[in-house]
PDB file of N, CA and C in Angstrom:
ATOM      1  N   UNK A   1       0.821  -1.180   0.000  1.00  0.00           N
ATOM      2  CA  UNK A   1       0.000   0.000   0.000  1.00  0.00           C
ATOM      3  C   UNK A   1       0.867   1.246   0.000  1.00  0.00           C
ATOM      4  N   UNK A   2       1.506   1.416   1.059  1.00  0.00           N
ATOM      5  CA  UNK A   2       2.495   2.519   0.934  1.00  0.00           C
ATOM      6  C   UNK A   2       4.050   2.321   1.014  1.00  0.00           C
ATOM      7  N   UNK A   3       4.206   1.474   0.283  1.00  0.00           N
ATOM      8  CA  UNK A   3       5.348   1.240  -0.010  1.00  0.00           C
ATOM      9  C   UNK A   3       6.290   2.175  -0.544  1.00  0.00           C
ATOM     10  N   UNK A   4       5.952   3.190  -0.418  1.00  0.00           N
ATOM     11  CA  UNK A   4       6.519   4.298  -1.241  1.00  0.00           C
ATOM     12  C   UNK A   4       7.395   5.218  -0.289  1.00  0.00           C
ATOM     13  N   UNK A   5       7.413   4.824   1.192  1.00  0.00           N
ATOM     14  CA  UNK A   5       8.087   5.193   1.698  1.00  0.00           C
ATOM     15  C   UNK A   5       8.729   4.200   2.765  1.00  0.00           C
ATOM     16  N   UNK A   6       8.657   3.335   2.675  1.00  0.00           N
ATOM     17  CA  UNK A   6       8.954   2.156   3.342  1.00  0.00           C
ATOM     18  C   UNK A   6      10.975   2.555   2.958  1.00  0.00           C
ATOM     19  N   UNK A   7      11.643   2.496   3.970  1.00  0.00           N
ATOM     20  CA  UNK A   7      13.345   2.846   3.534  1.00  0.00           C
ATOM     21  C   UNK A   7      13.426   3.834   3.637  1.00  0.00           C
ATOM     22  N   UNK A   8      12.743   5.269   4.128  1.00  0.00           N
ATOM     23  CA  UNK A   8      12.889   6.447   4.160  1.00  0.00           C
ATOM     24  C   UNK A   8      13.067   6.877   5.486  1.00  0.00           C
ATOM     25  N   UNK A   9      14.013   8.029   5.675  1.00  0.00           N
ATOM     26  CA  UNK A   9      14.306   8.462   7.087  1.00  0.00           C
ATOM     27  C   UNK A   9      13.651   9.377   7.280  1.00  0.00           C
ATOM     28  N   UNK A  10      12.456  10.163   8.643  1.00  0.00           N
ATOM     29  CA  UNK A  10      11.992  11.158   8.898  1.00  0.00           C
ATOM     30  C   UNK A  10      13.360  12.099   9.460  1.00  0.00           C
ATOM     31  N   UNK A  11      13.052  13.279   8.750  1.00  0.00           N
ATOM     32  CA  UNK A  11      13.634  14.101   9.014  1.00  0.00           C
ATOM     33  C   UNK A  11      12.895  14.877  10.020  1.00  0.00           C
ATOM     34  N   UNK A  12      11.817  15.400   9.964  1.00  0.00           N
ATOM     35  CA  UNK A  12      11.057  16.554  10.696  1.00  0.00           C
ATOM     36  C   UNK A  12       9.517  15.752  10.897  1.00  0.00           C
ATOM     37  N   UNK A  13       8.664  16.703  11.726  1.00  0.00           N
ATOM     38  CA  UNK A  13       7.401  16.355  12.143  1.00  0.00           C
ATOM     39  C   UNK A  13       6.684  17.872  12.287  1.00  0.00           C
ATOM     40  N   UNK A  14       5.980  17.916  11.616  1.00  0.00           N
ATOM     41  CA  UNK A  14       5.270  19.416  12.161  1.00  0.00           C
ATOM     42  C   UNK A  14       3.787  18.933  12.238  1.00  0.00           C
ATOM     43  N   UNK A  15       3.472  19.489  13.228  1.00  0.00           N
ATOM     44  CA  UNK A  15       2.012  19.422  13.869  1.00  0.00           C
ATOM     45  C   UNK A  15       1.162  20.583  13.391  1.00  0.00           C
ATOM     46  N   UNK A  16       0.073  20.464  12.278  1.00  0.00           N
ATOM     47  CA  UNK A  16      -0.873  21.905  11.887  1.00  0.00           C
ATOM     48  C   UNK A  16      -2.430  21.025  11.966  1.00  0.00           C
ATOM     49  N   UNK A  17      -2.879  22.581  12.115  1.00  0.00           N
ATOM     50  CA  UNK A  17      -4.519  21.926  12.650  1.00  0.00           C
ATOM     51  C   UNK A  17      -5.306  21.263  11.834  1.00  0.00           C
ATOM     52  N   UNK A  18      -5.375  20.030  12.389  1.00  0.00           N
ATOM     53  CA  UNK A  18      -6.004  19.126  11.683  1.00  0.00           C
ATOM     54  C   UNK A  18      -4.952  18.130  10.793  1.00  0.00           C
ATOM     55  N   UNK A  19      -3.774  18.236  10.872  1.00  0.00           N
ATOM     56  CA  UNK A  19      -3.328  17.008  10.162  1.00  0.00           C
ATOM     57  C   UNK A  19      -1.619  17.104  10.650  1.00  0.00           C
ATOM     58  N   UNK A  20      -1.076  16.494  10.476  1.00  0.00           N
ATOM     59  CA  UNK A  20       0.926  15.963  10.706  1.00  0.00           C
ATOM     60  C   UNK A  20       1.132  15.821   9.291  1.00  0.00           C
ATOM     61  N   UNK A  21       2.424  16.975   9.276  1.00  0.00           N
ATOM     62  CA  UNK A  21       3.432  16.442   7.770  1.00  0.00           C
ATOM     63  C   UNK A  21       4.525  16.209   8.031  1.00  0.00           C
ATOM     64  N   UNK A  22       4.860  15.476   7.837  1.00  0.00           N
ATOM     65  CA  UNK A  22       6.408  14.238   7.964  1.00  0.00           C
ATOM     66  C   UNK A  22       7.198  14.733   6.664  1.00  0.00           C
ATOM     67  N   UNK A  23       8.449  15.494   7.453  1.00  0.00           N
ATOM     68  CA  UNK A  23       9.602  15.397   6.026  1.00  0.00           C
ATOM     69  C   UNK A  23      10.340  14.446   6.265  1.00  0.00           C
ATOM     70  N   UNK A  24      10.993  13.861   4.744  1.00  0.00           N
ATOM     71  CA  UNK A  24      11.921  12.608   4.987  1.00  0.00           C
ATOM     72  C   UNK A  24      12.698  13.449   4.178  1.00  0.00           C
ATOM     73  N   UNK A  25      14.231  12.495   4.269  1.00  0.00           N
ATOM     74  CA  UNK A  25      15.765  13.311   4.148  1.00  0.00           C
ATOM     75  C   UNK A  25      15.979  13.046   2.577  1.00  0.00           C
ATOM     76  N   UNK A  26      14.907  12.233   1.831  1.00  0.00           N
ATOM     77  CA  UNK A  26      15.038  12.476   0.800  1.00  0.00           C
ATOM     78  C   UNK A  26      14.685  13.970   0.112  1.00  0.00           C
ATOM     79  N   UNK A  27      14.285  14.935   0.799  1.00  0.00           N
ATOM     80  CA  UNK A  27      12.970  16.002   0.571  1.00  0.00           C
ATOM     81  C   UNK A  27      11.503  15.363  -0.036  1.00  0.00           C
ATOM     82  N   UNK A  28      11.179  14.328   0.323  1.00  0.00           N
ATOM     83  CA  UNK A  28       9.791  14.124   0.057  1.00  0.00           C
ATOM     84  C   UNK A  28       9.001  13.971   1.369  1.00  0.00           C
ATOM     85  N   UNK A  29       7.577  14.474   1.337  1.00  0.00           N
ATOM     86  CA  UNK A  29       6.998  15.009   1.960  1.00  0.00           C
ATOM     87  C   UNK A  29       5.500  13.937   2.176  1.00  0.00           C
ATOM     88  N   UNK A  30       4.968  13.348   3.425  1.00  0.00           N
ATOM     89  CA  UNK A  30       3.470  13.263   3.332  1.00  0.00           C
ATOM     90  C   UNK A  30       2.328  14.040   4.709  1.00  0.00           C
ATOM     91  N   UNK A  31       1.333  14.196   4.130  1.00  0.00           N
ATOM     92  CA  UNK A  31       0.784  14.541   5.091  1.00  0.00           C
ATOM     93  C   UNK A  31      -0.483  13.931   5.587  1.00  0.00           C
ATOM     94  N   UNK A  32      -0.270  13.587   6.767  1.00  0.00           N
ATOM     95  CA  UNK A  32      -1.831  13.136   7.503  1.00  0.00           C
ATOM     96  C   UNK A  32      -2.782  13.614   7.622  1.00  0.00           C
ATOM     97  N   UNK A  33      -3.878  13.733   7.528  1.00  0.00           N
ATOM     98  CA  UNK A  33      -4.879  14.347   8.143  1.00  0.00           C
ATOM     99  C   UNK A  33      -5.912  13.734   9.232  1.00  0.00           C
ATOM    100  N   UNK A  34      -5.453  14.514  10.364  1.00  0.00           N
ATOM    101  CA  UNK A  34      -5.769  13.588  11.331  1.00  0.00           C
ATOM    102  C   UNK A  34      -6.233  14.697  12.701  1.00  0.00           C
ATOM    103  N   UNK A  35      -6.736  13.887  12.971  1.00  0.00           N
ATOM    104  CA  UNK A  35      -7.315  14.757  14.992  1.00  0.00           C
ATOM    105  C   UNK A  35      -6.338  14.757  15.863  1.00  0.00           C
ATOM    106  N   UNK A  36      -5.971  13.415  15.872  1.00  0.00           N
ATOM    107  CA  UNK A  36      -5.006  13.606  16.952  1.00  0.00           C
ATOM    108  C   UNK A  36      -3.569  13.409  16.485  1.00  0.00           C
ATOM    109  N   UNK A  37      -2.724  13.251  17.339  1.00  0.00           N
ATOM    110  CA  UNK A  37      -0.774  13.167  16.835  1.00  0.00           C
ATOM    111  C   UNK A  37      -0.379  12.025  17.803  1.00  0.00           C
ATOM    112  N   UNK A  38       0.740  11.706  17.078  1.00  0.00           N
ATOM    113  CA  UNK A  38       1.241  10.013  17.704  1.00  0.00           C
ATOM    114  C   UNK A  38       2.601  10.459  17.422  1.00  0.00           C
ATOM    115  N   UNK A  39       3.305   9.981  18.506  1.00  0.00           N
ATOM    116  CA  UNK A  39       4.948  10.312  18.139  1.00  0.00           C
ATOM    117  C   UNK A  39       5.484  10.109  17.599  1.00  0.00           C
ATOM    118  N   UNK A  40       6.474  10.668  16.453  1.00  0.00           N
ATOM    119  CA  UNK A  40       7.416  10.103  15.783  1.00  0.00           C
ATOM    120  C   UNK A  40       8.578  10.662  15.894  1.00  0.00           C
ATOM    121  N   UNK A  41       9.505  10.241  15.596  1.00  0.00           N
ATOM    122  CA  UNK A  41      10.883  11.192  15.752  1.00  0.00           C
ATOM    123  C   UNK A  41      11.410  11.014  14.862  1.00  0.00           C
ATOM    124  N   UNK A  42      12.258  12.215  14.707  1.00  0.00           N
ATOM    125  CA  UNK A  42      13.178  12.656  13.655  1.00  0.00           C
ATOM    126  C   UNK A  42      14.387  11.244  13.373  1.00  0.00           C
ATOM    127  N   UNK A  43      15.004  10.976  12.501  1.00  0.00           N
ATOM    128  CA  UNK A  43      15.581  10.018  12.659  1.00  0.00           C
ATOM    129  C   UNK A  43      15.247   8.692  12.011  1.00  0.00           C
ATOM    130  N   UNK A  44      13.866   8.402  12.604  1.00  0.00           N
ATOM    131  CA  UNK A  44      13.303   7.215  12.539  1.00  0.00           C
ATOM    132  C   UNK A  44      13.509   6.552  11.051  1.00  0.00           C
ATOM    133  N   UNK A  45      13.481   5.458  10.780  1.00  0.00           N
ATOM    134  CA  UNK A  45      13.304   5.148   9.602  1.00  0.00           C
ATOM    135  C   UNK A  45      12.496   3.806   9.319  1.00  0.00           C
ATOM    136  N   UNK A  46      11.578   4.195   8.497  1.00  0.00           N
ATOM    137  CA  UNK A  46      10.575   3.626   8.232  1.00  0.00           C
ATOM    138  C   UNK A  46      10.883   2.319   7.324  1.00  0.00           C
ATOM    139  N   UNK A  47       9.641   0.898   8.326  1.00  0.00           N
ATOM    140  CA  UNK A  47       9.889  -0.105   7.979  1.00  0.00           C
ATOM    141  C   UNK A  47       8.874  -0.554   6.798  1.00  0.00           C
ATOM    142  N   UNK A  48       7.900  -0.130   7.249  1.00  0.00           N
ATOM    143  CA  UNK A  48       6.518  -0.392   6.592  1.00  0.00           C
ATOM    144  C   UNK A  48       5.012   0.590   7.263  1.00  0.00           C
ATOM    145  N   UNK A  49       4.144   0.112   6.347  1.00  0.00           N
ATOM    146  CA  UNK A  49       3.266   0.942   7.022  1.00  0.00           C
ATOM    147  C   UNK A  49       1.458   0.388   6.733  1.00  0.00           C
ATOM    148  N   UNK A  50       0.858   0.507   7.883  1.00  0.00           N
ATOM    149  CA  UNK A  50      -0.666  -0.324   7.159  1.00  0.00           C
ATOM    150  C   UNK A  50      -1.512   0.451   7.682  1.00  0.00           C
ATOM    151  N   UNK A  51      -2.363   0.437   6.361  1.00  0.00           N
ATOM    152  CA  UNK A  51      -3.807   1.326   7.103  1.00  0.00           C
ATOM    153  C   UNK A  51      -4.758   0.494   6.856  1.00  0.00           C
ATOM    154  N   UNK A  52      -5.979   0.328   8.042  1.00  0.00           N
ATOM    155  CA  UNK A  52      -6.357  -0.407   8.285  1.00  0.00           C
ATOM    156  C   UNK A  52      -8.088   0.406   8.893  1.00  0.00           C
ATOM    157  N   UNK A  53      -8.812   0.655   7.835  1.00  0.00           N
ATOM    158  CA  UNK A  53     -10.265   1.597   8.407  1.00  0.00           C
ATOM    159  C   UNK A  53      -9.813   2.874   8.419  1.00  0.00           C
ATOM    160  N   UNK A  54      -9.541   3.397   9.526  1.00  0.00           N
ATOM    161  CA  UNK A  54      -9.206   4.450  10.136  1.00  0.00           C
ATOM    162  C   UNK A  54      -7.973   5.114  10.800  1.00  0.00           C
ATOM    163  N   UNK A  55      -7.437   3.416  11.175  1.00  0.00           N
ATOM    164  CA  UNK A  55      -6.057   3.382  11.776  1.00  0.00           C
ATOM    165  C   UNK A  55      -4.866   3.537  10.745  1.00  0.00           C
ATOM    166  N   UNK A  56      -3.754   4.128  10.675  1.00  0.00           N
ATOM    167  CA  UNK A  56      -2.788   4.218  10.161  1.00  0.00           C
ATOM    168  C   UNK A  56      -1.568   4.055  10.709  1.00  0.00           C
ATOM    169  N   UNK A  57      -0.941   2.896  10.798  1.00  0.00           N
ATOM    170  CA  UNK A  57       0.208   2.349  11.708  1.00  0.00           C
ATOM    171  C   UNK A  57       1.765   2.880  10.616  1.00  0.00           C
ATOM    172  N   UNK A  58       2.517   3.484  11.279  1.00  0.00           N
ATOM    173  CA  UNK A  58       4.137   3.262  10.985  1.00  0.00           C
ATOM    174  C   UNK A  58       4.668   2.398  11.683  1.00  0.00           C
ATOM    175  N   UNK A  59       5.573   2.117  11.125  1.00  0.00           N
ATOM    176  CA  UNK A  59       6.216   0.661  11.941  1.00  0.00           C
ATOM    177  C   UNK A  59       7.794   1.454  11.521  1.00  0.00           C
ATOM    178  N   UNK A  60       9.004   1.482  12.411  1.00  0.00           N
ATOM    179  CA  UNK A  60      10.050   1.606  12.429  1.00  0.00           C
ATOM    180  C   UNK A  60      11.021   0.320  12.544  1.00  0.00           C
ATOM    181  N   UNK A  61      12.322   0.918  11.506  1.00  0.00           N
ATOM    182  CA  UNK A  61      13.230  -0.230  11.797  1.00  0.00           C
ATOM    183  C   UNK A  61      14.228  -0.971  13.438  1.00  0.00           C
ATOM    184  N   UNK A  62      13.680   0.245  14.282  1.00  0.00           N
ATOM    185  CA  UNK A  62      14.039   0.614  15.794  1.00  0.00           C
ATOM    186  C   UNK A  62      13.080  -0.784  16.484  1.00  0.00           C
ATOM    187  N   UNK A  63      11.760  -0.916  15.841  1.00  0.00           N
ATOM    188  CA  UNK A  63      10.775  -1.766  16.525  1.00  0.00           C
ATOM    189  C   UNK A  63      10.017  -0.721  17.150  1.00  0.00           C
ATOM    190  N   UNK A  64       9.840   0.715  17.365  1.00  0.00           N
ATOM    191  CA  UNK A  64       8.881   1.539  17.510  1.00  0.00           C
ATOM    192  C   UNK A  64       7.684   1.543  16.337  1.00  0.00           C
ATOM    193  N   UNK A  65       6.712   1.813  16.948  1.00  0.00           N
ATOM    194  CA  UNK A  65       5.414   2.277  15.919  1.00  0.00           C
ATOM    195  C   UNK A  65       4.354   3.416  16.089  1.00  0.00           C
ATOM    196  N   UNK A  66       3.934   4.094  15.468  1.00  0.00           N
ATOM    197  CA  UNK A  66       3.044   5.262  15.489  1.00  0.00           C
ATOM    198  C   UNK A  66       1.917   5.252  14.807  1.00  0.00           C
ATOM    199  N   UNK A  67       0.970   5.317  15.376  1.00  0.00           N
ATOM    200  CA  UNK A  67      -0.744   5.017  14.684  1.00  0.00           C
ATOM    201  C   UNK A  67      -1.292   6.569  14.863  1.00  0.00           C
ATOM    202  N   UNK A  68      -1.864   6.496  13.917  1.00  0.00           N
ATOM    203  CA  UNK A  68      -2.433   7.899  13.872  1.00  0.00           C
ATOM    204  C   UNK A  68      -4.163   7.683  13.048  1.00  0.00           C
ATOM    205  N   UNK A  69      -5.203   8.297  13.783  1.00  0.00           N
ATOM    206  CA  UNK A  69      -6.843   8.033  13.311  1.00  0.00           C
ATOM    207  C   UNK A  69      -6.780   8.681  12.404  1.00  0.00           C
ATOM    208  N   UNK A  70      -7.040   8.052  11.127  1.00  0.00           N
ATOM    209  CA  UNK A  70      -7.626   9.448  10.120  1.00  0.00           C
ATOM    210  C   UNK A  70      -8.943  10.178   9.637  1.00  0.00           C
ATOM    211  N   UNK A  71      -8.789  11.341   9.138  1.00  0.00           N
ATOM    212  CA  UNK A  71     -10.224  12.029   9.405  1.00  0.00           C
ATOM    213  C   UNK A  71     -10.869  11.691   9.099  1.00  0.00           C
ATOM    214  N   UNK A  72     -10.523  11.087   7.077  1.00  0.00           N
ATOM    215  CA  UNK A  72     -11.384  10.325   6.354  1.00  0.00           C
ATOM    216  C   UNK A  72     -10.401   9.230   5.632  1.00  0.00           C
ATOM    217  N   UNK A  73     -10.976   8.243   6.040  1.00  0.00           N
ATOM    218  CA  UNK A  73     -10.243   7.039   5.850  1.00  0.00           C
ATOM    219  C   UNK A  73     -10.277   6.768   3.961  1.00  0.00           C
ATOM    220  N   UNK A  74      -9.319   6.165   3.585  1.00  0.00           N
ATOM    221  CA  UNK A  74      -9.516   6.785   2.014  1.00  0.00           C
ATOM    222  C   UNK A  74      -8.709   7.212   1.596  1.00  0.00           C
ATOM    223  N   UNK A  75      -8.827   8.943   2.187  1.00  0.00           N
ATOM    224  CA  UNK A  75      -8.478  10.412   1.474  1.00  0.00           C
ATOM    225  C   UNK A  75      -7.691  11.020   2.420  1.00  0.00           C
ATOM    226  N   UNK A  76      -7.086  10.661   3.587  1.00  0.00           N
ATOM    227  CA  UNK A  76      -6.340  10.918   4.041  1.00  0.00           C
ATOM    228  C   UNK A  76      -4.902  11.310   4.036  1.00  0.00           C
ATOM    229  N   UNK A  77      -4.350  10.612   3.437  1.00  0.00           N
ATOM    230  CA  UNK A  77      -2.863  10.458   3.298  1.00  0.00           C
ATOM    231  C   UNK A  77      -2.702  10.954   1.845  1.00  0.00           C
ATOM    232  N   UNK A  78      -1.522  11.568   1.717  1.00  0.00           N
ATOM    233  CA  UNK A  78      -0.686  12.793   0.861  1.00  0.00           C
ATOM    234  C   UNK A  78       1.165  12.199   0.592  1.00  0.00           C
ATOM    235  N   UNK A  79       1.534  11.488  -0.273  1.00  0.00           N
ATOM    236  CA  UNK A  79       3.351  11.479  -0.509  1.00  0.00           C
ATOM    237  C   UNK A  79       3.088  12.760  -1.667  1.00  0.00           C
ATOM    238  N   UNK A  80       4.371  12.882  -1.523  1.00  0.00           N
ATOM    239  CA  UNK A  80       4.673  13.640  -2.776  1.00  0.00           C
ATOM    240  C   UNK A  80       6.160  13.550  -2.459  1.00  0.00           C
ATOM    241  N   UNK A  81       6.706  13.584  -3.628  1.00  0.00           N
ATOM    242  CA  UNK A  81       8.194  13.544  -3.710  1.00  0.00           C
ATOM    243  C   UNK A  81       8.804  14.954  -3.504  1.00  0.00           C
ATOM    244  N   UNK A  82      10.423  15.088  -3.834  1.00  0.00           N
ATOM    245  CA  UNK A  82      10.976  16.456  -3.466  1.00  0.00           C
ATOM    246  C   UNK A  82      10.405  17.712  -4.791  1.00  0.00           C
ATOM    247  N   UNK A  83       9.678  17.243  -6.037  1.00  0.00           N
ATOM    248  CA  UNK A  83       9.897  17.896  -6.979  1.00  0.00           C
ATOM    249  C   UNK A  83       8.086  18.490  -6.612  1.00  0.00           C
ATOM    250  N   UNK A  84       7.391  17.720  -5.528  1.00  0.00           N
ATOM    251  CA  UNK A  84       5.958  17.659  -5.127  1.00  0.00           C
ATOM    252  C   UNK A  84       4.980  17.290  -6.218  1.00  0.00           C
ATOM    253  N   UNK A  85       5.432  16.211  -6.857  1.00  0.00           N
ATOM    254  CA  UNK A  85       4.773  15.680  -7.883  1.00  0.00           C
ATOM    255  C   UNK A  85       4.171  14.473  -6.686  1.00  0.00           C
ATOM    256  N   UNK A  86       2.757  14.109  -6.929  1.00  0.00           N
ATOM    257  CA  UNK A  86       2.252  12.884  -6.327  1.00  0.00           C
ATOM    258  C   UNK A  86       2.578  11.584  -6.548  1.00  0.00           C
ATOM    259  N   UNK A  87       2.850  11.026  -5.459  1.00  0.00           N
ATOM    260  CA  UNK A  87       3.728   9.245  -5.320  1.00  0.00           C
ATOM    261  C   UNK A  87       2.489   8.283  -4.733  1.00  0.00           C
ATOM    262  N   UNK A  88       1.770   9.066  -3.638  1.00  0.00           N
ATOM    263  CA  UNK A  88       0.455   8.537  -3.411  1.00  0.00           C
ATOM    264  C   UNK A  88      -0.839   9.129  -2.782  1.00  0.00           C
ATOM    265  N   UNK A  89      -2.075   9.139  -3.008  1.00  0.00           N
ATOM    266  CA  UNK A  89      -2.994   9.896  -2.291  1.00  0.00           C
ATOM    267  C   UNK A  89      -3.993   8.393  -1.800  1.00  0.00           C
ATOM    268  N   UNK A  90      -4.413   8.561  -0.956  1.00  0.00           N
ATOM    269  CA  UNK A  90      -5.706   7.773  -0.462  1.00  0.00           C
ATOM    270  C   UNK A  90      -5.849   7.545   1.227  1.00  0.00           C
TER     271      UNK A  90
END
């Protein structure tokens, strides 16, 4: 499903109302849209990832994970690469 960032390192986390955008050190970019925020840290690097209804799990290569509810399950989630051309929406 989102394999598209599966191998990617978070660089940053910014928290805006109503959703989390995650930069990775490639400069590509996704954003959540979501109610609430789940921790992630800078650093991290991503193992995989499953969404599942509503739930949206990261899974790290550390063995940490971060779930985050989304607003609308679907249409939630935003990649875009460094050039911000779309990699994935749903």
């Amino acid at each position: 499903m989102l394999c598209v960032i599966a191998g990617r390192t978070i660089k940053a986390v910014t928290r805006e109302p109503g959703s989390v955008l995650v930069l990775f050190d490639d400069q590509s970019k996704m954003k959540i849209k979501t109610a609430d925020t789940a921790a992630v840290s800078p650093g991290s690097k991503v193992k995989s990832v499953h969404e599942a209804k509503a739930d949206f799990k990261m899974e790290f290569e550390d063995g940490s994970s971060a779930t985050f509810c989304l607003a609308d399950p679907g249409s939630s989630v935003a990649v875009r690469d460094k050039n911000d051309a779309v990699e994935y929406l749903g």
